[in-house]
C-alpha atoms as a PDB file:
ATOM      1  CA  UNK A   1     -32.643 -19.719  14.565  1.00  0.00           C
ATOM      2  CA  UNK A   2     -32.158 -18.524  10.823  1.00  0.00           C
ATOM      3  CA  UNK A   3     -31.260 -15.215  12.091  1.00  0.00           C
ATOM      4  CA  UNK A   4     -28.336 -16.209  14.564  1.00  0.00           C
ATOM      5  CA  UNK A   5     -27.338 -19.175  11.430  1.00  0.00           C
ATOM      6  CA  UNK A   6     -26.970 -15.854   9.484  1.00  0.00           C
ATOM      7  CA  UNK A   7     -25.266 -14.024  12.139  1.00  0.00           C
ATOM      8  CA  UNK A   8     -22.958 -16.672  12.142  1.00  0.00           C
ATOM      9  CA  UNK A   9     -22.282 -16.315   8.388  1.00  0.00           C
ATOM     10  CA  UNK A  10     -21.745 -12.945   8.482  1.00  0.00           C
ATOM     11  CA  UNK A  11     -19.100 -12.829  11.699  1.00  0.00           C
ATOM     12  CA  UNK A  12     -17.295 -15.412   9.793  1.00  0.00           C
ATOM     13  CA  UNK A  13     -16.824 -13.366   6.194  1.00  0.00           C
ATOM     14  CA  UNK A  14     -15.666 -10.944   8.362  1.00  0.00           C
ATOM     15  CA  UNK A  15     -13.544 -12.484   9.979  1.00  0.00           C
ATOM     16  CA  UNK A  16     -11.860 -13.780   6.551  1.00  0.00           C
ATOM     17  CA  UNK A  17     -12.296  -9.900   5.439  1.00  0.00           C
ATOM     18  CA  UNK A  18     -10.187  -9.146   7.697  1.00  0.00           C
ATOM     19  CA  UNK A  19      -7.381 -11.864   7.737  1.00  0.00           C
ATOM     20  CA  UNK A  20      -7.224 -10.891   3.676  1.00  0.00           C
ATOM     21  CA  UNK A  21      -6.618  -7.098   4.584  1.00  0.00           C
ATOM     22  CA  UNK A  22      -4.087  -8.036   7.469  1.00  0.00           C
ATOM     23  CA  UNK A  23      -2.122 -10.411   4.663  1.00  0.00           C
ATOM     24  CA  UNK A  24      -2.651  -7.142   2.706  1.00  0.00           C
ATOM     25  CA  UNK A  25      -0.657  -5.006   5.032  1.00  0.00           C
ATOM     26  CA  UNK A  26       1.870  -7.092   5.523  1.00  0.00           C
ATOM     27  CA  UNK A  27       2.763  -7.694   2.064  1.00  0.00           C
ATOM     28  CA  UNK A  28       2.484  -3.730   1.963  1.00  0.00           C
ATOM     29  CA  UNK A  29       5.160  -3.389   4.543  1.00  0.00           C
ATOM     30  CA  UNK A  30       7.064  -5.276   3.551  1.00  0.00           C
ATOM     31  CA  UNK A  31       7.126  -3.720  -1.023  1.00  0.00           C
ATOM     32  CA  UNK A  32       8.137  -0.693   1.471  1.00  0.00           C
ATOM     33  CA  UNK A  33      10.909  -2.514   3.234  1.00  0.00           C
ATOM     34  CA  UNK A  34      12.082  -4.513   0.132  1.00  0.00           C
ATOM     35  CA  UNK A  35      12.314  -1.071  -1.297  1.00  0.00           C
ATOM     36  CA  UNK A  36      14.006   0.501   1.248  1.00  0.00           C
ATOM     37  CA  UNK A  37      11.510   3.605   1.563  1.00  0.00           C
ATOM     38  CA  UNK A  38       9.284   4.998   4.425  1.00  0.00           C
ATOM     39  CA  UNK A  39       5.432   4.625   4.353  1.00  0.00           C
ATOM     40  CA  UNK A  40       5.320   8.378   2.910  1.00  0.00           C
ATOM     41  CA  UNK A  41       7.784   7.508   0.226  1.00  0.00           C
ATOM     42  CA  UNK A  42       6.272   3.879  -0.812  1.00  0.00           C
ATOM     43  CA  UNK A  43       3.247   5.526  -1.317  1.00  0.00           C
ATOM     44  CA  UNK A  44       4.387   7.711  -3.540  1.00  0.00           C
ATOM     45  CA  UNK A  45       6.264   5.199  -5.383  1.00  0.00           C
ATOM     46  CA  UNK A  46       3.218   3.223  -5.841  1.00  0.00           C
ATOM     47  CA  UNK A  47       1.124   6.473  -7.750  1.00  0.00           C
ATOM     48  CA  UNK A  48       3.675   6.767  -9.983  1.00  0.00           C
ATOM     49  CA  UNK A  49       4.218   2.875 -10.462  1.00  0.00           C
ATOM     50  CA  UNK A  50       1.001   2.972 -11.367  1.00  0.00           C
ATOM     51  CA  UNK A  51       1.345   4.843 -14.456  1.00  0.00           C
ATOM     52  CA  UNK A  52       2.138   2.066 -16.712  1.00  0.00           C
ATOM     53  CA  UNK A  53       4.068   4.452 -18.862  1.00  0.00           C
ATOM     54  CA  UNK A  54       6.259   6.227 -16.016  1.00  0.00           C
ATOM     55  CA  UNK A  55       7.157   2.447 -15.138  1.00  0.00           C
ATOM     56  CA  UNK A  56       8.458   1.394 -18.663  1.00  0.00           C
ATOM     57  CA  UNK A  57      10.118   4.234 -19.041  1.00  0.00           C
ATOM     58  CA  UNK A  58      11.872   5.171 -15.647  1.00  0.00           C
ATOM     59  CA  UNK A  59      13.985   1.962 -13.367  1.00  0.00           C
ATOM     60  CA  UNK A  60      12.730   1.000 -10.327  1.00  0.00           C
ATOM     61  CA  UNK A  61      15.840   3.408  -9.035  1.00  0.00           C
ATOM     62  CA  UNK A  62      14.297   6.814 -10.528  1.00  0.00           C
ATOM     63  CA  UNK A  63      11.186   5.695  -9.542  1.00  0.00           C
ATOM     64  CA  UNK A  64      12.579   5.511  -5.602  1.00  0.00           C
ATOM     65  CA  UNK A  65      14.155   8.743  -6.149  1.00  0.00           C
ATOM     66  CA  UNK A  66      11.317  10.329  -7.162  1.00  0.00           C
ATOM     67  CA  UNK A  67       9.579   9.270  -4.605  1.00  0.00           C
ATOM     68  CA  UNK A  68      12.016  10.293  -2.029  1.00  0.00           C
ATOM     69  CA  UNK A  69      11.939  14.128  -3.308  1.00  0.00           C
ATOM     70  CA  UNK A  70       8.300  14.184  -3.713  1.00  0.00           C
ATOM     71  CA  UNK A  71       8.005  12.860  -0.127  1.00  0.00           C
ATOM     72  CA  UNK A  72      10.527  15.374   0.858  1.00  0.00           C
ATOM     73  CA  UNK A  73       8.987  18.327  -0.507  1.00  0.00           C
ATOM     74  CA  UNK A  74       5.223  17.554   0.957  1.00  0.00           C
ATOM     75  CA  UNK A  75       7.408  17.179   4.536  1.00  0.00           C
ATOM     76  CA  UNK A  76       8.234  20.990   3.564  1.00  0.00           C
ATOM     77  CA  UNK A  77       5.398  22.381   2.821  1.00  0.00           C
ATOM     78  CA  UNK A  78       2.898  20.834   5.816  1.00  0.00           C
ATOM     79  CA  UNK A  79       5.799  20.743   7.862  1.00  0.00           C
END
């Protein structure tokens, strides 16, 4: 019985695993939308956001561009 209780437990933090990662990508989606940048490009954006520096000194804007180009020049070299 103690092994189908814990069973039980386990199914169920999965379970909430899961609904936390699914919340996750839909926030995600929607930074990218809110944006206004592709998957590729948002993820960019977000490694450079990162650096706390790059962020204070660049606008959301240069950051987008930046993004853009980099995302643009990986589409050109792996084609």
């Amino acid at each position: 019985m103690l092994g189908y209780t814990n069973k039980q437990i386990a199914t169920a933090e999965m379970i909430a695993k899961l609904l936390e990662l699914a919340k996750w990508v839909r926030e995600a989606k929607q930074h990218g939308q809110n944006l206004g940048l592709s998957t590729v490009e948002v993820a960019f954006y977000d490694a450079l956001a990162e650096n706390g520096s790059a962020k204070e000194v660049m606008q959301s804007d240069q950051l987008r561009l930046m993004a853009r180009e980099l995302a643009e020049m990986v589409k050109q070299m792996w084609g």
